[in-house]
N, C-alpha and C. Protein backbone atom coordinates (compact mmCIF):
# COMPACT_ATOMS: atom_id res chain seq x y z
N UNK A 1 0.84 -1.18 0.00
CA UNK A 1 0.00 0.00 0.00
C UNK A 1 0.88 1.24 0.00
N UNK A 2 0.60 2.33 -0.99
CA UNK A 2 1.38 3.11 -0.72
C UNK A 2 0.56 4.45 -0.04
N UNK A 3 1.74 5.23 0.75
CA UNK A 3 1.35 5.87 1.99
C UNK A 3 1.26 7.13 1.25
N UNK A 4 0.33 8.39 1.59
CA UNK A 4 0.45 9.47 0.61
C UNK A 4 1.13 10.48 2.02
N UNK A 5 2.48 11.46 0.88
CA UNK A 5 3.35 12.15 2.05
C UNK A 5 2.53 13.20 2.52
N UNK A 6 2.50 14.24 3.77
CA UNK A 6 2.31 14.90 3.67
C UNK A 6 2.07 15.99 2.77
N UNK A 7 3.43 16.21 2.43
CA UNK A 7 3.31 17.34 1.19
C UNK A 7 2.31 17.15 -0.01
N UNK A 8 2.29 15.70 -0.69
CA UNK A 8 1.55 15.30 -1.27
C UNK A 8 -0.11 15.34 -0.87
N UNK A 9 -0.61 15.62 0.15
CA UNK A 9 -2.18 15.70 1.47
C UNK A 9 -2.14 17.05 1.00
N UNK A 10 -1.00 17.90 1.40
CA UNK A 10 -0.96 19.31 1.16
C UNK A 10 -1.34 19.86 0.19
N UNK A 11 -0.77 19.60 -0.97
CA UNK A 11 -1.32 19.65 -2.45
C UNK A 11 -2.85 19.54 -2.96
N UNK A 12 -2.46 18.37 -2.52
CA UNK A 12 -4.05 18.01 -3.00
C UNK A 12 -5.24 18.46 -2.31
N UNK A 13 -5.27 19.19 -0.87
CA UNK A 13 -5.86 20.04 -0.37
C UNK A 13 -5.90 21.75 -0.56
N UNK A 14 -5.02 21.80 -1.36
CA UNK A 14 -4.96 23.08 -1.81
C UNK A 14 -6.04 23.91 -1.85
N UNK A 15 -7.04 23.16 -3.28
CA UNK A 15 -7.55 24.23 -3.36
C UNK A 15 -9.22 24.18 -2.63
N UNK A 16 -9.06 23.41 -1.38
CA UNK A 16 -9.77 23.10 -0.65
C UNK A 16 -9.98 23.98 0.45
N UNK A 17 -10.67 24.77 0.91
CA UNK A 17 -10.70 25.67 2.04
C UNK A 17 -11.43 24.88 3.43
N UNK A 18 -10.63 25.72 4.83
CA UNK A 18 -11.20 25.14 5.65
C UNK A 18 -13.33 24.96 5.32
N UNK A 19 -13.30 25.77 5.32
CA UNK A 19 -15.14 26.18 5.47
C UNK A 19 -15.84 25.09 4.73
N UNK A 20 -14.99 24.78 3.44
CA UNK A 20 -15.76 23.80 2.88
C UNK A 20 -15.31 22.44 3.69
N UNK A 21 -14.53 22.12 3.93
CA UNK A 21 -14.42 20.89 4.65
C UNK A 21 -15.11 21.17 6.05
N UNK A 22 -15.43 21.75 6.89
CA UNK A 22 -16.50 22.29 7.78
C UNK A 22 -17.76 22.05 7.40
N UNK A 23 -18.16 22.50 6.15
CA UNK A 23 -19.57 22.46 6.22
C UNK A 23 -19.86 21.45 5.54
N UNK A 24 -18.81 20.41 5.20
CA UNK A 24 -19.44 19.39 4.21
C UNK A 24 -19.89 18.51 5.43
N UNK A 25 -19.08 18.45 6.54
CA UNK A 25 -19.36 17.83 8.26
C UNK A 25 -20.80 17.96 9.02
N UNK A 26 -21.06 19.51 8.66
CA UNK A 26 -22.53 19.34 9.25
C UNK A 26 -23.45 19.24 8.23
N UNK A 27 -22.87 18.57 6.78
CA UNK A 27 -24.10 18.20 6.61
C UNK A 27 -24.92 16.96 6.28
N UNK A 28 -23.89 15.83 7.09
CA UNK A 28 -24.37 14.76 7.02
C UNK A 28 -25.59 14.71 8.08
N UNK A 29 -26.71 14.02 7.36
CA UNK A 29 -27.48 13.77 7.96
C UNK A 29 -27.96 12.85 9.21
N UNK A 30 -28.78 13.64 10.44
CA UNK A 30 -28.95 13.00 11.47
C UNK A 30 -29.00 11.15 11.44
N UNK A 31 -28.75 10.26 12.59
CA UNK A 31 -28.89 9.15 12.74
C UNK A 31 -30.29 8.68 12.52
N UNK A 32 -31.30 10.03 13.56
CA UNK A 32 -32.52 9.74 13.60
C UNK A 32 -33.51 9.79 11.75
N UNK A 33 -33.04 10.63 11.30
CA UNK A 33 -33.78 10.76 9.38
C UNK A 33 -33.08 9.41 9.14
N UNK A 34 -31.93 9.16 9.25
CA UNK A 34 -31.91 7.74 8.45
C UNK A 34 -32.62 6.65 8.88
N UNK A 35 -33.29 6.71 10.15
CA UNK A 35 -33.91 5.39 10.38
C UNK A 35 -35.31 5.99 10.47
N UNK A 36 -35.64 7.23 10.52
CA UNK A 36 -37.20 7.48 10.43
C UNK A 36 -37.50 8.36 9.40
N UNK A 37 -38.27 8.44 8.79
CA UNK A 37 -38.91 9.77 8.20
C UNK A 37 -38.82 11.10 8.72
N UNK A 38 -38.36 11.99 7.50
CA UNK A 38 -38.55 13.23 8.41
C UNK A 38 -39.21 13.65 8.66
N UNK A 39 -40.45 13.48 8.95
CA UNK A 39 -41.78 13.70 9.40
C UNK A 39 -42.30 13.02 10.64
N UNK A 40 -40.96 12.51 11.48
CA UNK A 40 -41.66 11.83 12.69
C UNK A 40 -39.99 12.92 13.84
N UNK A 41 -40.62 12.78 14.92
CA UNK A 41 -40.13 13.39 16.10
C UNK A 41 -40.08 12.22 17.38
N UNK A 42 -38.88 12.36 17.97
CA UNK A 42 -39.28 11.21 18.72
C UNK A 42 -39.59 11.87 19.94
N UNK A 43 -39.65 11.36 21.44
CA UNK A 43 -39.53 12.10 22.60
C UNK A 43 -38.50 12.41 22.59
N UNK A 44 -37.95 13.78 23.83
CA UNK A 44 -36.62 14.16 24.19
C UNK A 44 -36.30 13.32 25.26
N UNK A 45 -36.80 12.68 26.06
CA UNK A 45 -35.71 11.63 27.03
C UNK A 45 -35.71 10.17 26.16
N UNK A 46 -36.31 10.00 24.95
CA UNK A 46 -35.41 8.59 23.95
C UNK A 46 -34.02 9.11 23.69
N UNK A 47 -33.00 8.45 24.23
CA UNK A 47 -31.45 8.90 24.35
C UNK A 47 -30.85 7.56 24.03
N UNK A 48 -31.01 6.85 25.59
CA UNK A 48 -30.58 5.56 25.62
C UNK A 48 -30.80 4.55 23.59
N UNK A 49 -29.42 4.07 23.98
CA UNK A 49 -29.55 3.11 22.10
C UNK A 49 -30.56 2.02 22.49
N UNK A 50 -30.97 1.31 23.37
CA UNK A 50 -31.93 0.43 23.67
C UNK A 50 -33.51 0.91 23.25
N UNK A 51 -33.52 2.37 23.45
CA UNK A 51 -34.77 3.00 23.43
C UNK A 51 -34.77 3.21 21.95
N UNK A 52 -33.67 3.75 21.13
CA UNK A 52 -33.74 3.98 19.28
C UNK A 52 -34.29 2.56 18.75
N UNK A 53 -33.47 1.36 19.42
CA UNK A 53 -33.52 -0.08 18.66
C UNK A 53 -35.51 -0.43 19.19
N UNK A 54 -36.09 0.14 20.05
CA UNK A 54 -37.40 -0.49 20.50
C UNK A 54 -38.32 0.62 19.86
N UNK A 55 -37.98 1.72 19.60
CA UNK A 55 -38.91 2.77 18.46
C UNK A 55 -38.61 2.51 17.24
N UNK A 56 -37.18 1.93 16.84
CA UNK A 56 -37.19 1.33 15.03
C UNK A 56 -37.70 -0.06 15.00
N UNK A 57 -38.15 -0.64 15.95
CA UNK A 57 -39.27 -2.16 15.59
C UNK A 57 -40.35 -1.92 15.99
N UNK A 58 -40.71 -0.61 16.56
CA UNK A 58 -42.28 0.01 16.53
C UNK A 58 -42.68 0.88 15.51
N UNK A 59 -41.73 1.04 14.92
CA UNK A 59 -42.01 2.00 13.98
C UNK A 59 -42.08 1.19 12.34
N UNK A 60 -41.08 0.06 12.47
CA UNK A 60 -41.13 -0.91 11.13
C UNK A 60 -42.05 -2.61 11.14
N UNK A 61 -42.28 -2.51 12.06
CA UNK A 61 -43.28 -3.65 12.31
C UNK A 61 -44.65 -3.11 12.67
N UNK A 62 -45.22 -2.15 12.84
CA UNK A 62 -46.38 -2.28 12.90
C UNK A 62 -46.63 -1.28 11.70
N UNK A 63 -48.37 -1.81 11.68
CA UNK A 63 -49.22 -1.02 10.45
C UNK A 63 -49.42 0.86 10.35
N UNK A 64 -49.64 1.36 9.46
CA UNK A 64 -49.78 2.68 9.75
C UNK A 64 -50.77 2.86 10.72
N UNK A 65 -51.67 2.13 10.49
CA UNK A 65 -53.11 2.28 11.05
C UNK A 65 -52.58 2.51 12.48
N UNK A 66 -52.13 1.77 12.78
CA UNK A 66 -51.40 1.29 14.00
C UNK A 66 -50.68 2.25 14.85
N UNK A 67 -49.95 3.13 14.33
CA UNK A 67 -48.64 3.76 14.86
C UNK A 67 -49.37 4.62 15.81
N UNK A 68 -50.76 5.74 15.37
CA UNK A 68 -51.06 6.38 16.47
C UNK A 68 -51.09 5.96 18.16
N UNK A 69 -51.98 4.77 17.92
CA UNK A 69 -52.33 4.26 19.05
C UNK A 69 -51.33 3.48 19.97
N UNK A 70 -49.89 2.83 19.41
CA UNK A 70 -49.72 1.89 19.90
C UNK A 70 -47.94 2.38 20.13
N UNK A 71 -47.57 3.26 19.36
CA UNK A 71 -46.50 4.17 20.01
C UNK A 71 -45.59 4.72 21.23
N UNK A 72 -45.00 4.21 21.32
CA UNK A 72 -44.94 4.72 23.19
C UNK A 72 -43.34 5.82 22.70
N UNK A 73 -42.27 5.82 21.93
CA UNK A 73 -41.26 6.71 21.77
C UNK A 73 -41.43 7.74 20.88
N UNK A 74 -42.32 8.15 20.54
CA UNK A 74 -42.29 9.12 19.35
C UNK A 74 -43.71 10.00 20.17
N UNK A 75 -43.10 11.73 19.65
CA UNK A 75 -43.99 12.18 20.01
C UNK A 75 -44.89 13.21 19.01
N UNK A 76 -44.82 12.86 17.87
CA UNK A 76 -45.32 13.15 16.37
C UNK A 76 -45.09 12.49 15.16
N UNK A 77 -45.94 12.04 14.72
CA UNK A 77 -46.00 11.77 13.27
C UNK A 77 -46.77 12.32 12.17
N UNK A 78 -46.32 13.42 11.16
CA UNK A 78 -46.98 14.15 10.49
C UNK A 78 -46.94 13.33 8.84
N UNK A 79 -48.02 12.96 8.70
CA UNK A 79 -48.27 12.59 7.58
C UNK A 79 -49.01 13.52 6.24
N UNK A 80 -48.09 13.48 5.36
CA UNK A 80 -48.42 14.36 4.53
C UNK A 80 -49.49 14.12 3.30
């Protein structure tokens, strides 16, 4: 494997400015849009990863019909 030198990182960052490597960072998208729609909100004390993994098999195993009533981590779902 070959190793790239510094100087060579240097270069090739040239014509790269901090700001853009900054903002390309915030704009990967949240954990929560990749596993829900952006149209759902969860509660603010779902933190714990035990609590994400038991709202993404309530949220992908049950029916739409379903989600109002039977929901316990989410505290909106706006359907458009």
């Amino acid at each position: 494997m070959i190793m790239e030198s510094r100087n060579e990182k240097i270069r090739r960052l040239q014509g790269v400015s901090i700001m853009t490597l900054g903002s390309a960072f915030y704009n990967i998208p949240s954990y929560i849009t990749c596993l829900f729609d952006k149209n759902t909100e969860l509660l603010p004390s779902v933190q714990e990863l035990f609590e994400l993994e038991l709202a993404y098999l309530e949220y992908s195993v049950l029916q739409k019909s379903e989600l109002l009533d039977r929901l316990a981590y989410f505290k909106s779902i706006n359907w458009v």
